[in-house]
N, C-alpha and C. Protein backbone atom coordinates (compact mmCIF):
# COMPACT_ATOMS: atom_id res chain seq x y z
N UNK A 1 -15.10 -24.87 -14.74
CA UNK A 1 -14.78 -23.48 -14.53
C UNK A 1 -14.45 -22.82 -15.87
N UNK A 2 -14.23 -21.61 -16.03
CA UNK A 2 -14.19 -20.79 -16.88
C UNK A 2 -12.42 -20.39 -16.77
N UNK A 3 -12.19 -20.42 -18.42
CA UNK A 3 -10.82 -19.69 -17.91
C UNK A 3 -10.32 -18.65 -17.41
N UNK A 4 -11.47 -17.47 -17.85
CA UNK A 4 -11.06 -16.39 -17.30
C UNK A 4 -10.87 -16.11 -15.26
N UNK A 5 -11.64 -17.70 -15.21
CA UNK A 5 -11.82 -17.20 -13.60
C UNK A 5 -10.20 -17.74 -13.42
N UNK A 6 -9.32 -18.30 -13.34
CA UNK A 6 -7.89 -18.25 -13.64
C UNK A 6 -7.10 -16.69 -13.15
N UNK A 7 -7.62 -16.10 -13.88
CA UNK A 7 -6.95 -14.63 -13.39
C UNK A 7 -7.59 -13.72 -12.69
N UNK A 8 -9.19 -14.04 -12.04
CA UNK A 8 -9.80 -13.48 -11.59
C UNK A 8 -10.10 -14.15 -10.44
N UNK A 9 -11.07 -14.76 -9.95
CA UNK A 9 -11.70 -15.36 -8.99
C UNK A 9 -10.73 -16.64 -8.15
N UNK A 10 -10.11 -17.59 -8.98
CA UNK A 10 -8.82 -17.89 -8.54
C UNK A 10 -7.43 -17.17 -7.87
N UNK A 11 -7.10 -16.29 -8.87
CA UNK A 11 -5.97 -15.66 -8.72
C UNK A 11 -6.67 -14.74 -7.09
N UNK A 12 -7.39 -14.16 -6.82
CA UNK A 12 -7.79 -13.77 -5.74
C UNK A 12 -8.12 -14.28 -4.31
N UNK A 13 -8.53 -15.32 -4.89
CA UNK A 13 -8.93 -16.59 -3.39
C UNK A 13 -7.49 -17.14 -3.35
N UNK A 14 -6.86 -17.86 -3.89
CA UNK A 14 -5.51 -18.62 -3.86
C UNK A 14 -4.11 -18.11 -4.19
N UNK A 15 -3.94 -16.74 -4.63
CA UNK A 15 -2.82 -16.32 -4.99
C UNK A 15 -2.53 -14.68 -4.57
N UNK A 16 -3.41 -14.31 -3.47
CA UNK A 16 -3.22 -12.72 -3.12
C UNK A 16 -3.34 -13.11 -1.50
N UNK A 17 -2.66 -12.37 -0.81
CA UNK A 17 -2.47 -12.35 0.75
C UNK A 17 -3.08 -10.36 0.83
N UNK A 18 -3.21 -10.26 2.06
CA UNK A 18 -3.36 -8.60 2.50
C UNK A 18 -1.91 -8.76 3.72
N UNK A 19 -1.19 -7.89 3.16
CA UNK A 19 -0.48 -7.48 4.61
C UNK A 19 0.15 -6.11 4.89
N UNK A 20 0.75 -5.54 5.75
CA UNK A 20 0.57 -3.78 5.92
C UNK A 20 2.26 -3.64 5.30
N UNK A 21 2.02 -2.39 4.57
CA UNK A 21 3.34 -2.08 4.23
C UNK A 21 3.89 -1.51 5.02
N UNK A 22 3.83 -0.89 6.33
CA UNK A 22 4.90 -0.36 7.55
C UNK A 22 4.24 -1.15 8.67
N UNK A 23 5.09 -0.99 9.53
CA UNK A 23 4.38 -1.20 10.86
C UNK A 23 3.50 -0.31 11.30
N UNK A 24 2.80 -0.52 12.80
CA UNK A 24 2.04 0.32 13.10
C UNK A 24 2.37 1.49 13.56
N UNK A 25 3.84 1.47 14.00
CA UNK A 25 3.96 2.71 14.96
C UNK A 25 4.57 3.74 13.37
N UNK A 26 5.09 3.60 12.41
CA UNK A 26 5.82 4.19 11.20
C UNK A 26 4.50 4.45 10.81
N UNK A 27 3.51 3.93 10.31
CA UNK A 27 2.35 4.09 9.98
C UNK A 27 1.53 5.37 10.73
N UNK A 28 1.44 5.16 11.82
CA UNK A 28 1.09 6.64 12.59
C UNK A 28 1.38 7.86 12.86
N UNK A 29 2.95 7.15 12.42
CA UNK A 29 4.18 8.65 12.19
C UNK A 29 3.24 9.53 11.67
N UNK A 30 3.42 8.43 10.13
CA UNK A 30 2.50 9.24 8.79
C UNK A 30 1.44 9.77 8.82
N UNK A 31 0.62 9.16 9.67
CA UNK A 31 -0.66 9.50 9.82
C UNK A 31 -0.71 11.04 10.29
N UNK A 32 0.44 10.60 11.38
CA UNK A 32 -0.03 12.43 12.22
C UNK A 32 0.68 13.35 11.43
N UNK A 33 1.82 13.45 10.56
CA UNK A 33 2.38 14.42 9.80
C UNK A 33 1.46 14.90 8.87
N UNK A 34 0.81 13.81 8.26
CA UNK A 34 -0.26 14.43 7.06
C UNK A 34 -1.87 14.65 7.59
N UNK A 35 -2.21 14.29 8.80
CA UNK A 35 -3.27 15.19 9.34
C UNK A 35 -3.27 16.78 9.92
N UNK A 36 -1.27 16.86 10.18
CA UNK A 36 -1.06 18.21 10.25
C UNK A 36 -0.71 19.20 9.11
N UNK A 37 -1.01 18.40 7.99
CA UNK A 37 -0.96 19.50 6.67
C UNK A 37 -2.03 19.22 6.08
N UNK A 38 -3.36 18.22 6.05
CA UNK A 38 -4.46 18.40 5.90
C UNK A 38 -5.23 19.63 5.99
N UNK A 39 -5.68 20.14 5.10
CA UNK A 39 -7.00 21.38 5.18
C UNK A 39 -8.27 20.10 5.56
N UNK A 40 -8.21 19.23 4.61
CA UNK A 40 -9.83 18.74 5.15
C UNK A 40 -9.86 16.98 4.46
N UNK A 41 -10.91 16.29 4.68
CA UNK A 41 -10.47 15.22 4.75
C UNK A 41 -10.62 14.31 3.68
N UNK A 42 -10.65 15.31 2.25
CA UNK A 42 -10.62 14.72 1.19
C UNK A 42 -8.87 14.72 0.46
N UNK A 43 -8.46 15.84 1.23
CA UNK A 43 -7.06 16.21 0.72
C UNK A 43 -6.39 15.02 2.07
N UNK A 44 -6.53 14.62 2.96
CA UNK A 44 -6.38 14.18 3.77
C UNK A 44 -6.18 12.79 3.19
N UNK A 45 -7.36 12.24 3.16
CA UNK A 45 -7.17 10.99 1.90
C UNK A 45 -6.32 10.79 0.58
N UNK A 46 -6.50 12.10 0.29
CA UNK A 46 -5.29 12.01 -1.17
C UNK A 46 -3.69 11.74 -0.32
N UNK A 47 -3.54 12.68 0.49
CA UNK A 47 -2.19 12.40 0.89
C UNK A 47 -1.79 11.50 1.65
N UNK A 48 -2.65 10.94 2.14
CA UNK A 48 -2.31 9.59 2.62
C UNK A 48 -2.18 8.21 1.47
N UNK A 49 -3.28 8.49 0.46
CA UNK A 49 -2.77 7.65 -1.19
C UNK A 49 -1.09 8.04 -1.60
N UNK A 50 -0.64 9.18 -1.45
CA UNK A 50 0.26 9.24 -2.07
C UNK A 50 1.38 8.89 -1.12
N UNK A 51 1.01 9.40 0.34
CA UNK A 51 2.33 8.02 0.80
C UNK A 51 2.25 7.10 0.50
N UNK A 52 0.94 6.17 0.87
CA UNK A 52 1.33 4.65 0.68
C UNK A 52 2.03 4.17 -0.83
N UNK A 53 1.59 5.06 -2.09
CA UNK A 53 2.26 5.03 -3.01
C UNK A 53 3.82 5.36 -2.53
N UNK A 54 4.17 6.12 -1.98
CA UNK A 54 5.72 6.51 -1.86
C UNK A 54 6.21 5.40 -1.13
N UNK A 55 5.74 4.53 -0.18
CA UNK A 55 6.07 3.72 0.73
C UNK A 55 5.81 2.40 0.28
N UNK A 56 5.22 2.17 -0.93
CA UNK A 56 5.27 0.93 -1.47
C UNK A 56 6.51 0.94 -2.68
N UNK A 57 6.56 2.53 -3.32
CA UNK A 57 8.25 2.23 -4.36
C UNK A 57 9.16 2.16 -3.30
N UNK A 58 9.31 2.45 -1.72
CA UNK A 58 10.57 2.47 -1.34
C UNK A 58 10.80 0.72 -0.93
N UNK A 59 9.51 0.00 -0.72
CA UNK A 59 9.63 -1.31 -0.19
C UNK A 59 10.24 -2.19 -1.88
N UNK A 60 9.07 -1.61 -2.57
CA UNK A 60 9.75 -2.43 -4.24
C UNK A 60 11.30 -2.17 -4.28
N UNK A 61 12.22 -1.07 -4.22
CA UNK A 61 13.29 -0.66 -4.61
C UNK A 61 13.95 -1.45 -3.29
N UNK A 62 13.74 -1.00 -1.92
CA UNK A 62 14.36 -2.30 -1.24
C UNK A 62 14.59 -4.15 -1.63
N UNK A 63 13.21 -4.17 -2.03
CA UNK A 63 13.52 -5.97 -2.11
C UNK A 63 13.92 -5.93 -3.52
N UNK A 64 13.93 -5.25 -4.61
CA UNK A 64 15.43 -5.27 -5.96
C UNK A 64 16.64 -5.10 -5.73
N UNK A 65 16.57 -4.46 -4.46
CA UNK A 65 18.36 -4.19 -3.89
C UNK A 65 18.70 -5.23 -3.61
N UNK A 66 17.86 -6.13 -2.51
CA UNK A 66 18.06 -7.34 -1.87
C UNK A 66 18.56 -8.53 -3.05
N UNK A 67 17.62 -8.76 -3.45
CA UNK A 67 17.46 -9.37 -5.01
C UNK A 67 19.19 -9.41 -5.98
N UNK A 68 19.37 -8.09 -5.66
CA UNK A 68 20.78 -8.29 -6.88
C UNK A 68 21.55 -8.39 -5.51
């Protein structure tokens, strides 16, 4: 193997999981609040990027709380 596959092709098959950052029903909250301030479904997509961004610093800042 190659080293670079180490941080690439390795690190992806053996060292990354997928799992949801809210549940489903918190998740749909979101969904329907920002389909009701959607104009259309490119802004629609952006604001749904920027929750999951908002909802992944509140999970990071939770498990550093935990942590200390």
């Amino acid at each position: 193997m190659r080293r670079e596959d180490l941080y690439t092709k390795l690190q992806d098959q053996y060292n990354t999981i997928t799992l949801s950052i809210q549940d489903p029903d918190a998740f749909h909250h979101d969904v329907c609040e920002i389909s009701k301030t959607a104009v259309d479904i490119d802004e629609f997509h952006r604001l749904l990027e920027e929750r999951k961004e908002l909802r992944l610093n509140q999970l990071n800042e939770s498990l550093q709380s935990a942590s200390v």
